[in-house]
C-alpha atoms as a PDB file:
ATOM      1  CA  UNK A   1       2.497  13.256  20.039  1.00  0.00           C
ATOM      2  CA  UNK A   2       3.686  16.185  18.169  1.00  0.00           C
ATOM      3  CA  UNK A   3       4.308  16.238  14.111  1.00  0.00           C
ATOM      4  CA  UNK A   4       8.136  15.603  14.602  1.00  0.00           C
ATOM      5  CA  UNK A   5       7.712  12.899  17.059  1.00  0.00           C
ATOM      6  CA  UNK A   6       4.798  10.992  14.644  1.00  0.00           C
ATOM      7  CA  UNK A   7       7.253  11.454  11.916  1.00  0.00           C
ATOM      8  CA  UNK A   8      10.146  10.066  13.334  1.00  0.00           C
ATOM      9  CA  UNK A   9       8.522   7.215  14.681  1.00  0.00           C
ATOM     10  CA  UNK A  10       6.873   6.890  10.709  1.00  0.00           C
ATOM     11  CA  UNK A  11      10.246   6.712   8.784  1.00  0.00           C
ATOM     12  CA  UNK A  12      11.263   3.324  10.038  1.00  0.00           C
ATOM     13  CA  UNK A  13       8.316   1.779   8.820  1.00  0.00           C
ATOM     14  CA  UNK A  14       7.963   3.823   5.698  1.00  0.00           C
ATOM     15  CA  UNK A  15      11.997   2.547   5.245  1.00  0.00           C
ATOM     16  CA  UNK A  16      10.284  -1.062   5.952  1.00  0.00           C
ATOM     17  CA  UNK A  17       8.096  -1.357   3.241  1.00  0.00           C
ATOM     18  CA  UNK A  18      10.146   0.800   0.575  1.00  0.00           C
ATOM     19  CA  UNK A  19      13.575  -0.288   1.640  1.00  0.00           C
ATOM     20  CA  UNK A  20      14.441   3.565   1.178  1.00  0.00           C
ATOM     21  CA  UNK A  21      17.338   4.577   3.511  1.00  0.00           C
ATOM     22  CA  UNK A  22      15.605   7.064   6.417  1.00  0.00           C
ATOM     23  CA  UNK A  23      17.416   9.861   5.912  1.00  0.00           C
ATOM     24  CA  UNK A  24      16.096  10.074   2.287  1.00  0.00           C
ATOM     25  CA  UNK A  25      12.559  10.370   3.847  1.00  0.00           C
ATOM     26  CA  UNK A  26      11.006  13.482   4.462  1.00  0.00           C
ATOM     27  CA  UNK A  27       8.021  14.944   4.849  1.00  0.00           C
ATOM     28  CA  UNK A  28       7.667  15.956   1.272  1.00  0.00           C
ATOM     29  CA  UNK A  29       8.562  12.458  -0.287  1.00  0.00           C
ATOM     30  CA  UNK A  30       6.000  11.307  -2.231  1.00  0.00           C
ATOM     31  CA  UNK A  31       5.414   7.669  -1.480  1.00  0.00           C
ATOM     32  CA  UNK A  32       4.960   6.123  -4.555  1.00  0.00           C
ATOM     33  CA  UNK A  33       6.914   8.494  -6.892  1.00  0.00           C
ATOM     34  CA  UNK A  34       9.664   9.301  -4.601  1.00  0.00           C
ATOM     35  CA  UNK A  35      10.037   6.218  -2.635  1.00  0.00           C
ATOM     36  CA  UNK A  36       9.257   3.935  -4.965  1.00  0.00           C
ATOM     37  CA  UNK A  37       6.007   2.139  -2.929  1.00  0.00           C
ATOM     38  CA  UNK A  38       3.749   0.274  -4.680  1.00  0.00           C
ATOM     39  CA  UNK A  39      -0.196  -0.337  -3.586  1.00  0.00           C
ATOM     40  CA  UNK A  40       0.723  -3.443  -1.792  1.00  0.00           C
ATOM     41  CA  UNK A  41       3.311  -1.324  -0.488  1.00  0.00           C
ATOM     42  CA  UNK A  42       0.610   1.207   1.448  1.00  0.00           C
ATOM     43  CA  UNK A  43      -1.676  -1.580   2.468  1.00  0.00           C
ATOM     44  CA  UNK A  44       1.556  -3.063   4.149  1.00  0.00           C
ATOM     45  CA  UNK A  45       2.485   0.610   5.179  1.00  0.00           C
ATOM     46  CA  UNK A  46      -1.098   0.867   6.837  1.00  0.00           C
ATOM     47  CA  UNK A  47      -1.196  -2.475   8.705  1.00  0.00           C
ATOM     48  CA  UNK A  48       2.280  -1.195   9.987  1.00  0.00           C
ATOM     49  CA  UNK A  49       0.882   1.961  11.068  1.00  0.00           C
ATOM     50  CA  UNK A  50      -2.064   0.588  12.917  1.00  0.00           C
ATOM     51  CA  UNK A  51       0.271  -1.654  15.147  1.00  0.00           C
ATOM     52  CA  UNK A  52       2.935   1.341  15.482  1.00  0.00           C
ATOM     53  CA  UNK A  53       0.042   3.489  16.670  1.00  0.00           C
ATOM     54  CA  UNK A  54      -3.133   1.633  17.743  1.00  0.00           C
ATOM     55  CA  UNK A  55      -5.241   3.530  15.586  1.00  0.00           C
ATOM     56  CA  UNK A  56      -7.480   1.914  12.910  1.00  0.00           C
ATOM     57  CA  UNK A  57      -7.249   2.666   8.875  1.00  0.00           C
ATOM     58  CA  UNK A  58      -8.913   1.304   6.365  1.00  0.00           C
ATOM     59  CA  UNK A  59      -7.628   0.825   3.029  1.00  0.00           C
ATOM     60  CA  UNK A  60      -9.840   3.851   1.741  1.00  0.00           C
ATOM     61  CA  UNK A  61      -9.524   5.934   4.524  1.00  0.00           C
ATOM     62  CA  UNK A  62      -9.269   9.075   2.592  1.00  0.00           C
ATOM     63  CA  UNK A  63     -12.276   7.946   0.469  1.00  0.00           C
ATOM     64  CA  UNK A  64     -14.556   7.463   3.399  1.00  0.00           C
ATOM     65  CA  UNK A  65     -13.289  11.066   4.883  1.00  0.00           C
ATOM     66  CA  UNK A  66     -14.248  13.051   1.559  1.00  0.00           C
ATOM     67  CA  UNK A  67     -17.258  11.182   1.232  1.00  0.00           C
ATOM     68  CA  UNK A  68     -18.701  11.821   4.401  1.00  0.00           C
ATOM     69  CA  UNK A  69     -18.286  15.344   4.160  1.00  0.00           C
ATOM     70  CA  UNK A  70     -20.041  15.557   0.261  1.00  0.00           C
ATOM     71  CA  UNK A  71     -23.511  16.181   0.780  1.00  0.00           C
ATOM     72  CA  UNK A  72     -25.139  13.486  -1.333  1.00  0.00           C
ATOM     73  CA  UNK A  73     -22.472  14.248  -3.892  1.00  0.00           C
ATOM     74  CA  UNK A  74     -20.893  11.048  -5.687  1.00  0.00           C
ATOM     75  CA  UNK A  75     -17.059  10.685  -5.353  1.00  0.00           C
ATOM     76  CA  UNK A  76     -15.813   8.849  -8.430  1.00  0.00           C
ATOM     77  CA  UNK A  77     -18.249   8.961 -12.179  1.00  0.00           C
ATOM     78  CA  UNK A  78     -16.986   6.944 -14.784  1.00  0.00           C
ATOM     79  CA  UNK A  79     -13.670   5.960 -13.002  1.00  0.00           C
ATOM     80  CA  UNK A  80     -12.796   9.930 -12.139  1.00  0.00           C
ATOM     81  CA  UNK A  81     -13.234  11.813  -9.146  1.00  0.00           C
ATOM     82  CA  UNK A  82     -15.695  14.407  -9.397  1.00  0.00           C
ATOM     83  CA  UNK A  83     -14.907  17.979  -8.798  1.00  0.00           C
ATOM     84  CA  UNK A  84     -16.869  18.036  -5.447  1.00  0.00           C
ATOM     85  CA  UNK A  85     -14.786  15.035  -4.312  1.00  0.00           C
ATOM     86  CA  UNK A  86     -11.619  16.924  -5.613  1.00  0.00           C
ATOM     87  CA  UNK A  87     -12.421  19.958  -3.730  1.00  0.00           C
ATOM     88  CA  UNK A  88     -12.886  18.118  -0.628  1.00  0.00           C
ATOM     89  CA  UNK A  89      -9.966  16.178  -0.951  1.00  0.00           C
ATOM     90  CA  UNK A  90      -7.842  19.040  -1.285  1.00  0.00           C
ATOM     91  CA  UNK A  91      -9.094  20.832   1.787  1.00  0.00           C
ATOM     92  CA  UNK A  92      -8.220  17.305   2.914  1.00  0.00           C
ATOM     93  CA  UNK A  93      -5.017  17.486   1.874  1.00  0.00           C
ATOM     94  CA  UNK A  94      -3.449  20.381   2.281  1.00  0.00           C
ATOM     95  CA  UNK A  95      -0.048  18.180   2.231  1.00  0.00           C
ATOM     96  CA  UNK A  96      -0.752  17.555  -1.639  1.00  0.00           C
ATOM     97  CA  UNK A  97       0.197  20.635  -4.144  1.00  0.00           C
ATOM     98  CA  UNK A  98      -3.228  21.372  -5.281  1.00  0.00           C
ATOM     99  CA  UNK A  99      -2.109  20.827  -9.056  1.00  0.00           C
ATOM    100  CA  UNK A 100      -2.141  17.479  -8.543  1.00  0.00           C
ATOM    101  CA  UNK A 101      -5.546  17.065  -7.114  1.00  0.00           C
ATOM    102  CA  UNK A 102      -7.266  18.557 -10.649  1.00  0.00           C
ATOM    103  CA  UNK A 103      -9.682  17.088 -13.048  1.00  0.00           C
ATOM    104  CA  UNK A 104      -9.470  14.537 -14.905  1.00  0.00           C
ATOM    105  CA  UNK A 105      -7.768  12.658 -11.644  1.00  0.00           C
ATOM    106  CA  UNK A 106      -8.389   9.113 -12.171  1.00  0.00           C
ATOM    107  CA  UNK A 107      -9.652   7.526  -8.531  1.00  0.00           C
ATOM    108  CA  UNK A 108      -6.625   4.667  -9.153  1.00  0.00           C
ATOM    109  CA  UNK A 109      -4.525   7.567  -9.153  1.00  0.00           C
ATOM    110  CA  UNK A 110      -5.088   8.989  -5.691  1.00  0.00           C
ATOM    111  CA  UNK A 111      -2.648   7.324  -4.103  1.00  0.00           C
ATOM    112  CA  UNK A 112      -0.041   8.088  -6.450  1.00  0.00           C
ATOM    113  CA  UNK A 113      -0.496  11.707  -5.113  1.00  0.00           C
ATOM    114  CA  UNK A 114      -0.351  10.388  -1.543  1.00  0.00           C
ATOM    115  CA  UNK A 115       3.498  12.219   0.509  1.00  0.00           C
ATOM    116  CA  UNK A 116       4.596  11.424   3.858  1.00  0.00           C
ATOM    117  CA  UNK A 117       3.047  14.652   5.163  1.00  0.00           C
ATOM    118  CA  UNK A 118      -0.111  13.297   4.398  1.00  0.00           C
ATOM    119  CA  UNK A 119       0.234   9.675   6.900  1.00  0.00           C
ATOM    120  CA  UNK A 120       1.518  11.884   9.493  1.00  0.00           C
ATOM    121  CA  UNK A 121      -1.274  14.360   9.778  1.00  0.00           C
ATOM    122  CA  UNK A 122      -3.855  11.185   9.307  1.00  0.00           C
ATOM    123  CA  UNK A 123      -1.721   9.874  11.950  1.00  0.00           C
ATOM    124  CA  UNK A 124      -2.112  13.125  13.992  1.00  0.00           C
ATOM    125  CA  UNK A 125      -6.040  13.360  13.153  1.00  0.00           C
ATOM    126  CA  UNK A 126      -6.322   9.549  14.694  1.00  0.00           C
ATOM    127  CA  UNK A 127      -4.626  10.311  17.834  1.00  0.00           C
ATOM    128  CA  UNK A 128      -6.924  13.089  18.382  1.00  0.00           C
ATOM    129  CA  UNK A 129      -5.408  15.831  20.981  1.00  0.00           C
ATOM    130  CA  UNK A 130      -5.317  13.607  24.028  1.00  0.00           C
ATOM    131  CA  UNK A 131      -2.358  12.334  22.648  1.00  0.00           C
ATOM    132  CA  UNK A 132      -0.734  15.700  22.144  1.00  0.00           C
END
């Protein structure tokens, strides 16, 4: 599936759990600022996602990924993520301006930096390129 195609198939069930009108999605939206989503809201977004796409997520998806590429390096100290973490989740993340991805960056907070971009490349990443 290409970018376009994931996303299109994406806003209905983004406009699902946010009750956002589609055409106010876009790639850029920011989930939870933007679209109003709460962390419920994601969780519901993800089991949506899964069923949409028969790929698997689990609820700290992004965690796991950053953390598996830190070389014995902690992810979160004292309820922050550490600047290793940070660096890694903006390479990540290339979707997320990288101003919002700086120290101090409570780990609660990560999803609030979480756009649409960013489900529909983790979307894309899932699928791997057989699906392209």
């Amino acid at each position: 599936m290409t970018e376009l195609e994931i996303f299109e198939k994406l806003r209905p069930l983004i406009r699902e759990v946010t009750a956002v009108r589609e055409e106010e999605i876009r790639m850029d939206s920011n989930l939870m600022g933007d679209l109003g989503a709460a962390s419920l809201d994601l969780l519901d977004l993800s089991f949506l996602i899964e069923e949409a796409f028969g790929i698997t997520l689990t609820g700290n998806e992004l965690r796991q990924q950053v953390t598996e590429r830190l070389s014995g390096g902690a992810y979160e100290e004292n309820g922050f993520v550490t600047e290793p973490a940070l660096a890694e989740l903006r390479r990540l993340l290339p979707e997320v301006p990288a101003a919002k991805l700086q120290p101090p960056l409570p780990a609660v907070a990560v999803p609030g930096v979480l756009n649409v971009a960013v489900f529909v490349h983790l979307i894309e990443r899932k699928l791997g390129p057989a699906q392209k």
